[in-house]
PDB file of N, CA and C in Angstrom:
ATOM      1  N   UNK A   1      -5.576  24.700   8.847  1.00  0.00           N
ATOM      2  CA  UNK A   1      -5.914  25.834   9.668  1.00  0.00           C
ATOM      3  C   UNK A   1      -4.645  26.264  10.398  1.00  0.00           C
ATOM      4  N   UNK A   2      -4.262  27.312  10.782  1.00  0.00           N
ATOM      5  CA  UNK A   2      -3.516  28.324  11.647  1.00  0.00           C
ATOM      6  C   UNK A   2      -4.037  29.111  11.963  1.00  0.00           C
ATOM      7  N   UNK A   3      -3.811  28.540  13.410  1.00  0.00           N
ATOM      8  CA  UNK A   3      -4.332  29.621  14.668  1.00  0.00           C
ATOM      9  C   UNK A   3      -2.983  31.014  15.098  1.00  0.00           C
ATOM     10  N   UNK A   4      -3.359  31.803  15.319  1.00  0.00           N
ATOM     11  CA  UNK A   4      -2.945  32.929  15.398  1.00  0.00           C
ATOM     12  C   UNK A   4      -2.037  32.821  16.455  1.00  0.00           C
ATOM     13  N   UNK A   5      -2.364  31.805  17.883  1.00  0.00           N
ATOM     14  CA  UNK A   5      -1.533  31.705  18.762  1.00  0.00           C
ATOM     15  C   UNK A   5      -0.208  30.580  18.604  1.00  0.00           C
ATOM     16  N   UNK A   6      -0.757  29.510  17.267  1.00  0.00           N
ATOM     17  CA  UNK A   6       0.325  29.131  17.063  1.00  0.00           C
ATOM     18  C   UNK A   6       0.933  28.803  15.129  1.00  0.00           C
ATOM     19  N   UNK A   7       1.149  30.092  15.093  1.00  0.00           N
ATOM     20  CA  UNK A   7       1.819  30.220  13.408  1.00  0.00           C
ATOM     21  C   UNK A   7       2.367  29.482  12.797  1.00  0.00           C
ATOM     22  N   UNK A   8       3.172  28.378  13.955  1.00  0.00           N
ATOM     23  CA  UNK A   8       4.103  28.040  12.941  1.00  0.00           C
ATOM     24  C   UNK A   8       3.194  26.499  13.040  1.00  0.00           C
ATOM     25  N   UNK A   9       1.924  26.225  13.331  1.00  0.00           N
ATOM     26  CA  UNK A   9       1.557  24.916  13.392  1.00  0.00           C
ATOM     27  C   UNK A   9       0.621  24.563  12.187  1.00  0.00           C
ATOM     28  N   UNK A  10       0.417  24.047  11.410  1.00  0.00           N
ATOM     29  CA  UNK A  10      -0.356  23.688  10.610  1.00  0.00           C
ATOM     30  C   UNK A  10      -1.498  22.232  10.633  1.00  0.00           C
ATOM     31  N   UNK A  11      -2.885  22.653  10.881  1.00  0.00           N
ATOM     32  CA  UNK A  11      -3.673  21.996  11.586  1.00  0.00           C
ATOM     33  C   UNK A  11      -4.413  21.594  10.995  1.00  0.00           C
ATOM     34  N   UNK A  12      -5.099  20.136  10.734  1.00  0.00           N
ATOM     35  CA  UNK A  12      -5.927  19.885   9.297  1.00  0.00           C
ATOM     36  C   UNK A  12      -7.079  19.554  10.007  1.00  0.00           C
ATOM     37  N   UNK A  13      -8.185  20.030   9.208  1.00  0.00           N
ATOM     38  CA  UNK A  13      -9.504  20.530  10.072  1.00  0.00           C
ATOM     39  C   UNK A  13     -10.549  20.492   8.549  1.00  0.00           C
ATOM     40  N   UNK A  14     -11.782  20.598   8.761  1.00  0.00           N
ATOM     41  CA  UNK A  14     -12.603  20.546   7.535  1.00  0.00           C
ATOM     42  C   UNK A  14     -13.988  21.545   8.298  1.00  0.00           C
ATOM     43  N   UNK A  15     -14.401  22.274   6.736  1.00  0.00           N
ATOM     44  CA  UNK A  15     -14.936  23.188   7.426  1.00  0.00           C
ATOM     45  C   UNK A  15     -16.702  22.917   7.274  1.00  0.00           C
ATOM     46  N   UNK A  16     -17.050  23.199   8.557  1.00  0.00           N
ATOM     47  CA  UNK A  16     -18.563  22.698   9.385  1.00  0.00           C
ATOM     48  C   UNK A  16     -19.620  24.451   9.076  1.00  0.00           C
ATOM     49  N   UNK A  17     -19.107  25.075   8.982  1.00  0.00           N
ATOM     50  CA  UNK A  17     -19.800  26.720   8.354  1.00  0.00           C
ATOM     51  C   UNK A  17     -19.305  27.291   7.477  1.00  0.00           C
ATOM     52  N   UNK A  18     -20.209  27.804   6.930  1.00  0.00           N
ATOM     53  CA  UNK A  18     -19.641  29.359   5.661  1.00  0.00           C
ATOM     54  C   UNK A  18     -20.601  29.960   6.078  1.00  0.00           C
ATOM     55  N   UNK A  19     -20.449  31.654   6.555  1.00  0.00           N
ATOM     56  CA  UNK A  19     -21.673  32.782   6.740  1.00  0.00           C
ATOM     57  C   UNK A  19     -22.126  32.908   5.099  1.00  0.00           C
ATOM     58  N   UNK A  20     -23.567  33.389   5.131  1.00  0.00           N
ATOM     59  CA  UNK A  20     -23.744  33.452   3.850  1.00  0.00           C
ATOM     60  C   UNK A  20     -23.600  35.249   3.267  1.00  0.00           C
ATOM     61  N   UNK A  21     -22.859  35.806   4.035  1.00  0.00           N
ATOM     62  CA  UNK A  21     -22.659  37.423   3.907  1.00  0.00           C
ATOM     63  C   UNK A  21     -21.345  37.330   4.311  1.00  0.00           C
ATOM     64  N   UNK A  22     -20.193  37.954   3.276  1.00  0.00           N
ATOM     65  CA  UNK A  22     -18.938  38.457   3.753  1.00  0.00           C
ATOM     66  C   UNK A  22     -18.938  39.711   4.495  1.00  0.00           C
ATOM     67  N   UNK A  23     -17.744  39.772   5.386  1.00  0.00           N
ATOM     68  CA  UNK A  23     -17.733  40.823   6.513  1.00  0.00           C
ATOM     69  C   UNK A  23     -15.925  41.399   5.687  1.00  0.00           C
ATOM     70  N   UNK A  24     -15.979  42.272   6.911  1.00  0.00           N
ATOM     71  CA  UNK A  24     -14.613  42.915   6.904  1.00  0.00           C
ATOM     72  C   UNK A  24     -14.242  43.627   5.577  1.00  0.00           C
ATOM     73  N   UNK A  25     -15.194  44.039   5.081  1.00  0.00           N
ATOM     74  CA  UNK A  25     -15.249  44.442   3.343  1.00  0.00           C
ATOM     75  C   UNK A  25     -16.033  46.260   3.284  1.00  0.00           C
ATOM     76  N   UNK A  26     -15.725  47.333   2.735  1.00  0.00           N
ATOM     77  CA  UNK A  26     -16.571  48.278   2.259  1.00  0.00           C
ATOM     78  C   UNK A  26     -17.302  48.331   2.136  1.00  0.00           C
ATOM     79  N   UNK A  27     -18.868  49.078   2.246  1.00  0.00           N
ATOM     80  CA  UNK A  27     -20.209  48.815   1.536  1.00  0.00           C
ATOM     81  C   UNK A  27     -20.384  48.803   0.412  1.00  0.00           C
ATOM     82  N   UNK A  28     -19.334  49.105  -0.359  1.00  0.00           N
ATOM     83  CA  UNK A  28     -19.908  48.639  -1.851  1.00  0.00           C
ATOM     84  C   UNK A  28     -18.469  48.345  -2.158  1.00  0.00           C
ATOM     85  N   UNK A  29     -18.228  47.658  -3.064  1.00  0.00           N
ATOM     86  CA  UNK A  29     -17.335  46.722  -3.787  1.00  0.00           C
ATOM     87  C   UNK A  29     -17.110  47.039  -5.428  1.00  0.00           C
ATOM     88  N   UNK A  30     -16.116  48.138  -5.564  1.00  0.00           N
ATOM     89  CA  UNK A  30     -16.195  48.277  -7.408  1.00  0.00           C
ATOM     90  C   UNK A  30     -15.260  48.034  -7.990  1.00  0.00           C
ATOM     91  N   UNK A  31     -14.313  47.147  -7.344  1.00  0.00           N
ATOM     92  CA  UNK A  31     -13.385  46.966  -8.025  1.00  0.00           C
ATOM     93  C   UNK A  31     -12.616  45.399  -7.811  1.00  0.00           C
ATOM     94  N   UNK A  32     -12.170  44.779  -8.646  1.00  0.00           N
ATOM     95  CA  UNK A  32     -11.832  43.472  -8.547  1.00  0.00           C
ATOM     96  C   UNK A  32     -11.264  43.276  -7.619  1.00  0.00           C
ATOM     97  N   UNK A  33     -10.333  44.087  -7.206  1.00  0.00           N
ATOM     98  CA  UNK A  33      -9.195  44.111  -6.321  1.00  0.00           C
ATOM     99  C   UNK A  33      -9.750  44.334  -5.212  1.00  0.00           C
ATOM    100  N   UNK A  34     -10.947  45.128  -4.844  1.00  0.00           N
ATOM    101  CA  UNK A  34     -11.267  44.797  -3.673  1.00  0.00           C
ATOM    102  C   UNK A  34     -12.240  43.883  -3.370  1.00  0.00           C
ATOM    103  N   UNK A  35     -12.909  42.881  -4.417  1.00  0.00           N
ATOM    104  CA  UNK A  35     -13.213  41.644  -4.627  1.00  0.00           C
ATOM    105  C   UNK A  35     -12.445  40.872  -3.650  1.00  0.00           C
ATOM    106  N   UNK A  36     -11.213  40.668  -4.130  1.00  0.00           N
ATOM    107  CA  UNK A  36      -9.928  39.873  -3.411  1.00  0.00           C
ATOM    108  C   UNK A  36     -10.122  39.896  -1.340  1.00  0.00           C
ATOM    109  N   UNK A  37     -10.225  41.344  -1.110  1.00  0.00           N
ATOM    110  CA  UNK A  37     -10.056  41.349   0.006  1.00  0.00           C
ATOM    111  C   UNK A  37     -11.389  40.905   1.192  1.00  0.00           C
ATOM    112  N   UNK A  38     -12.240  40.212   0.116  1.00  0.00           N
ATOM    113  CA  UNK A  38     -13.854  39.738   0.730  1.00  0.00           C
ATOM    114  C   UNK A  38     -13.333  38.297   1.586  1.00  0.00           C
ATOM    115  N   UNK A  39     -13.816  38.713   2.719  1.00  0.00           N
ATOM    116  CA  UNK A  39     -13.486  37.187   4.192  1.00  0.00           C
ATOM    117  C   UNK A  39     -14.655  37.019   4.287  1.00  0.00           C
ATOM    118  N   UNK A  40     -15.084  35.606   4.345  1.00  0.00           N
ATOM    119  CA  UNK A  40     -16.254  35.001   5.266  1.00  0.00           C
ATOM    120  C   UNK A  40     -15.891  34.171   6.343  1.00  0.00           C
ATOM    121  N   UNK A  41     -16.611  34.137   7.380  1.00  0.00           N
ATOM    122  CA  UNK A  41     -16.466  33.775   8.950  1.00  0.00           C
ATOM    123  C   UNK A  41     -17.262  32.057   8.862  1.00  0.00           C
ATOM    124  N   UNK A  42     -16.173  31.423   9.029  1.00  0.00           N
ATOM    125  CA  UNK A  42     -15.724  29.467   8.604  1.00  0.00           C
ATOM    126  C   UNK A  42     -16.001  29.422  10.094  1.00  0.00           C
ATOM    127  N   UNK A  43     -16.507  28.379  10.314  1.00  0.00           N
ATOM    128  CA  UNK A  43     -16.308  27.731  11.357  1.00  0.00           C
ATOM    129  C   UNK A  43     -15.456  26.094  10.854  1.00  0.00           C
ATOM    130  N   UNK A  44     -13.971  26.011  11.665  1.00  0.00           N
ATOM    131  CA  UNK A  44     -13.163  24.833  11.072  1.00  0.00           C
ATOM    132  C   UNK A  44     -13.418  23.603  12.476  1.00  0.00           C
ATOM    133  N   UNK A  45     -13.623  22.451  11.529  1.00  0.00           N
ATOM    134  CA  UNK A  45     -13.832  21.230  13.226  1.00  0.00           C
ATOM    135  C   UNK A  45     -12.530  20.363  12.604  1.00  0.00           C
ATOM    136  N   UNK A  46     -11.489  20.273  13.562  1.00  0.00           N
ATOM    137  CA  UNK A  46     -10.567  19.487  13.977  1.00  0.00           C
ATOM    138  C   UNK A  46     -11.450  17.953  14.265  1.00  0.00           C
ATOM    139  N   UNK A  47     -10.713  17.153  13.637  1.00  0.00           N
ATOM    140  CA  UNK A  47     -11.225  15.740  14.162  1.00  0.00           C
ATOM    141  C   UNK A  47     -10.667  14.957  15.149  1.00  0.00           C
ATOM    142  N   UNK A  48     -11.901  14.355  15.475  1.00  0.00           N
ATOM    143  CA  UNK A  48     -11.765  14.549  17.454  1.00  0.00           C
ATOM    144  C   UNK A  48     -10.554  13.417  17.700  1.00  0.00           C
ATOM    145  N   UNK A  49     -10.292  12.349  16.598  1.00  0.00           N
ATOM    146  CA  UNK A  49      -9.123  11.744  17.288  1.00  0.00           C
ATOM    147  C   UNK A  49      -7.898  12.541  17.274  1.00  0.00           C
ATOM    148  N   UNK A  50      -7.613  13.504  16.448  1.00  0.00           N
ATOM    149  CA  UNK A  50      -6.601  14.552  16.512  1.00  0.00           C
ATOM    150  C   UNK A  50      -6.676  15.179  18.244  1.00  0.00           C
ATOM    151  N   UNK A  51      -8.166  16.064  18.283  1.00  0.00           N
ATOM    152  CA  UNK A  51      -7.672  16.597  19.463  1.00  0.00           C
ATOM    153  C   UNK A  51      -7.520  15.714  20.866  1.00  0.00           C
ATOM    154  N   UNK A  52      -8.235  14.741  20.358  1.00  0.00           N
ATOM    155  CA  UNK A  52      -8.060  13.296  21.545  1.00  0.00           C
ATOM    156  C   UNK A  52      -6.009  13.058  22.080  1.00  0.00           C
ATOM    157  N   UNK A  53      -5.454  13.489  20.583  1.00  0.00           N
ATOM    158  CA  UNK A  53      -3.815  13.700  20.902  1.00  0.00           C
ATOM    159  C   UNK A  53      -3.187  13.865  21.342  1.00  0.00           C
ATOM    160  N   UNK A  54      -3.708  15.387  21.260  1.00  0.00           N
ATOM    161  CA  UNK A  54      -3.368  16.793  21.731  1.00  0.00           C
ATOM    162  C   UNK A  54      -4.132  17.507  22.761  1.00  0.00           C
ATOM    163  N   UNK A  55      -4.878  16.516  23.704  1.00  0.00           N
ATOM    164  CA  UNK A  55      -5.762  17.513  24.544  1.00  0.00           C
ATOM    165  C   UNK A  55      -4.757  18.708  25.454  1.00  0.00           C
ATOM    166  N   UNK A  56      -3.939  18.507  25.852  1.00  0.00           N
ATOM    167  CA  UNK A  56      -3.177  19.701  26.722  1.00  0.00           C
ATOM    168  C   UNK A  56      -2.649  20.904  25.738  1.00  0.00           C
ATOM    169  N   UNK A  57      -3.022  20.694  23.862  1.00  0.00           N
ATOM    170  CA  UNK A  57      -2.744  22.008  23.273  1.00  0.00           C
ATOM    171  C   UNK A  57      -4.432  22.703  22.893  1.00  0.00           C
ATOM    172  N   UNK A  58      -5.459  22.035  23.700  1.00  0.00           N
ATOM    173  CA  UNK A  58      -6.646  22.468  23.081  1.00  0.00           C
ATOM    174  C   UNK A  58      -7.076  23.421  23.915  1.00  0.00           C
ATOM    175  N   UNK A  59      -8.034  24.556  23.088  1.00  0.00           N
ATOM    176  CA  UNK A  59      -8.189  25.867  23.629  1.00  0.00           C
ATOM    177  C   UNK A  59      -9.274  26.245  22.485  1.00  0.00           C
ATOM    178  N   UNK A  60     -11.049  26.347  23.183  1.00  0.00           N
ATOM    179  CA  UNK A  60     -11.669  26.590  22.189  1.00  0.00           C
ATOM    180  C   UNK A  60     -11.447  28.404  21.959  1.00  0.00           C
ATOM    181  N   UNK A  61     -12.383  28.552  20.959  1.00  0.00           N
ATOM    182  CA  UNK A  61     -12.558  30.380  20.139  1.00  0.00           C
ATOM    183  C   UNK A  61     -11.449  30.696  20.174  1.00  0.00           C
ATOM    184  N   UNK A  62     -10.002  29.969  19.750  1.00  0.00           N
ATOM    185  CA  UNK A  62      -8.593  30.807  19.019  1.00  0.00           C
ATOM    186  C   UNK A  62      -9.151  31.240  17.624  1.00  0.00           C
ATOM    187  N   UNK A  63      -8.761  32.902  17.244  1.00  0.00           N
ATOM    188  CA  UNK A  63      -8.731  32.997  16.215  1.00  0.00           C
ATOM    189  C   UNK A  63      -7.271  32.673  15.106  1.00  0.00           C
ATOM    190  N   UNK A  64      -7.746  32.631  14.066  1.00  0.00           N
ATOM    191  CA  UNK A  64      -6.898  31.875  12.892  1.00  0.00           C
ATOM    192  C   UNK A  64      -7.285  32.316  11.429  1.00  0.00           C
ATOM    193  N   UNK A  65      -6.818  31.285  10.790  1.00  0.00           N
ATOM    194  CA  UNK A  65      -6.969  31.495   9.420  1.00  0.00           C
ATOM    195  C   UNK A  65      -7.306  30.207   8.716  1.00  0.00           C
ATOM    196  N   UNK A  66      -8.190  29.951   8.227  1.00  0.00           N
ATOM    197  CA  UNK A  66      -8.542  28.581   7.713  1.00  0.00           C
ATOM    198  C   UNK A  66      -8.426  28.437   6.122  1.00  0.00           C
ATOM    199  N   UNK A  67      -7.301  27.814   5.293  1.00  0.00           N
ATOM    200  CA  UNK A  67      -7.576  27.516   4.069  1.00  0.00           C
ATOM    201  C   UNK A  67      -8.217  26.806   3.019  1.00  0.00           C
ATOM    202  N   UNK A  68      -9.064  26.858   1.965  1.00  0.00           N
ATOM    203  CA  UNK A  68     -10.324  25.967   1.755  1.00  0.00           C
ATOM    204  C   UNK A  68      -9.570  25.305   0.512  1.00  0.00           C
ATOM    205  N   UNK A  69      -9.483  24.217   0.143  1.00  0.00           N
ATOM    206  CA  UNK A  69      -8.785  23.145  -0.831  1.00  0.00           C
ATOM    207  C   UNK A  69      -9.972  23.093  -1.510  1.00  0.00           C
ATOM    208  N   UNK A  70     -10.538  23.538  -2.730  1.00  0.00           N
ATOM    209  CA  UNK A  70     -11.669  23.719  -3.600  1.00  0.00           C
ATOM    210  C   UNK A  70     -11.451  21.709  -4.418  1.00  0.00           C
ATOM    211  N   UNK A  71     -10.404  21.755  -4.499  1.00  0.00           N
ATOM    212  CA  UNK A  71     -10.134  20.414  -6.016  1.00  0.00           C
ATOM    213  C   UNK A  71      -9.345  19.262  -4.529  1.00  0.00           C
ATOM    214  N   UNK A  72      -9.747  18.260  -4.250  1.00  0.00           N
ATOM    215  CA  UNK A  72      -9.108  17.548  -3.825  1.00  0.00           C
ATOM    216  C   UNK A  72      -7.711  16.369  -4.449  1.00  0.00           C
ATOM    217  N   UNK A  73      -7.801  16.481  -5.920  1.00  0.00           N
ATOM    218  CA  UNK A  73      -7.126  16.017  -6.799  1.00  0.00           C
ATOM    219  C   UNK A  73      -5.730  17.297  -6.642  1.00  0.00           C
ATOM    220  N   UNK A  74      -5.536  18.280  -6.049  1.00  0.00           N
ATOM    221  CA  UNK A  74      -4.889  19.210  -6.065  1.00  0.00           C
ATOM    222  C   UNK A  74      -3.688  19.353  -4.696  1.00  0.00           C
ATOM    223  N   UNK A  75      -2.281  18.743  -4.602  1.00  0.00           N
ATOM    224  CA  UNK A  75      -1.671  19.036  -3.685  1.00  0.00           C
ATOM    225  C   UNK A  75      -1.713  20.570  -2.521  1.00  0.00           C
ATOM    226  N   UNK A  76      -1.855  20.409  -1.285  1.00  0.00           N
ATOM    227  CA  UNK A  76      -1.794  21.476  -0.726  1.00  0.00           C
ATOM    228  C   UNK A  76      -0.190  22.261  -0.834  1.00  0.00           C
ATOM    229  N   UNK A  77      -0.348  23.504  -0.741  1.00  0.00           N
ATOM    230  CA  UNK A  77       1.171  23.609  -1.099  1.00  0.00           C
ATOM    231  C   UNK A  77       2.282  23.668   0.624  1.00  0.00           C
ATOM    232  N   UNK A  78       3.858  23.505  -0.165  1.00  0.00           N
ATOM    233  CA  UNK A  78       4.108  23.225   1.029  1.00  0.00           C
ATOM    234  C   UNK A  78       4.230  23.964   2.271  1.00  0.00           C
ATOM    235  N   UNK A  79       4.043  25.415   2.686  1.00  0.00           N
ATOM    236  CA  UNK A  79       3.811  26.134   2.960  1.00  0.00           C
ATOM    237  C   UNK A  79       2.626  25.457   4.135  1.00  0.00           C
ATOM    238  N   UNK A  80       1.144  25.214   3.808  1.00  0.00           N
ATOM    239  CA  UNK A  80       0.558  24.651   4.239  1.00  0.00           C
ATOM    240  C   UNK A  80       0.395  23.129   4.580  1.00  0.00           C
ATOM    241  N   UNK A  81       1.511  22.388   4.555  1.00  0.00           N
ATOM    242  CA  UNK A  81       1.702  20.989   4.968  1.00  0.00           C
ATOM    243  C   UNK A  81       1.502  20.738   6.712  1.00  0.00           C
ATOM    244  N   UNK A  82       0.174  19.577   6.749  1.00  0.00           N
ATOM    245  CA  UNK A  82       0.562  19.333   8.580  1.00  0.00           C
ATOM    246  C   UNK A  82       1.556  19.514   8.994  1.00  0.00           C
ATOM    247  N   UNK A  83       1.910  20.569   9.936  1.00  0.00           N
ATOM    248  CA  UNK A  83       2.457  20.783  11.289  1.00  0.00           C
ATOM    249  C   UNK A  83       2.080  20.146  12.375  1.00  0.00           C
ATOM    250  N   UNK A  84       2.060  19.476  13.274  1.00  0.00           N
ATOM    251  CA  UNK A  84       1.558  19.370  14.460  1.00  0.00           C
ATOM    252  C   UNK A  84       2.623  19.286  15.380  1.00  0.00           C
ATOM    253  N   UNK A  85       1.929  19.761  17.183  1.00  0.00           N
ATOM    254  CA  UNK A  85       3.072  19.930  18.065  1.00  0.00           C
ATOM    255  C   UNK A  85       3.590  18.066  18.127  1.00  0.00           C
ATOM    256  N   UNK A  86       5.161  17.950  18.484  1.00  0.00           N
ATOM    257  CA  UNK A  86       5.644  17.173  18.693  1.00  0.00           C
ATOM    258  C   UNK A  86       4.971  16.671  20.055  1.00  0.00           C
TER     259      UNK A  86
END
């Protein structure tokens, strides 16, 4: 996960929701490409000995961006490798 307030942190979290309706999309959808641009609203839970860590960087409802690892046999790329604050 990356939170918006901090970009350059990379936060490993597992996700506790999927809405079952995508938002932020056109009312109708005819083309693949705007397939692509379909978001659903994740709720991501940080595990609590993590934020047990880090309590002086915790701050609930930051928005972010949460990435979903479908194949666990599958390296995350490095781009998305834990960050955490020092």
């Amino acid at each position: 996960m990356v939170l918006d307030a901090a970009p350059d942190l990379v936060i490993p979290a597992n996700i506790s929701f999927v809405a079952s309706v995508a938002q932020f999309t056109p009312k109708t959808v005819e083309t693949s490409d705007e397939r692509l641009k379909l978001m659903f609203r994740v709720k991501a839970r940080i595990p609590p000995e993590l934020l047990a860590q880090h309590l002086e960087y915790v701050k609930t409802g930051l928005p972010g961006m949460a990435y979903v690892r479908l194949d666990k046999q599958q390296p995350w790329p490095e781009a998305l490798a834990v960050r955490l604050p020092q």
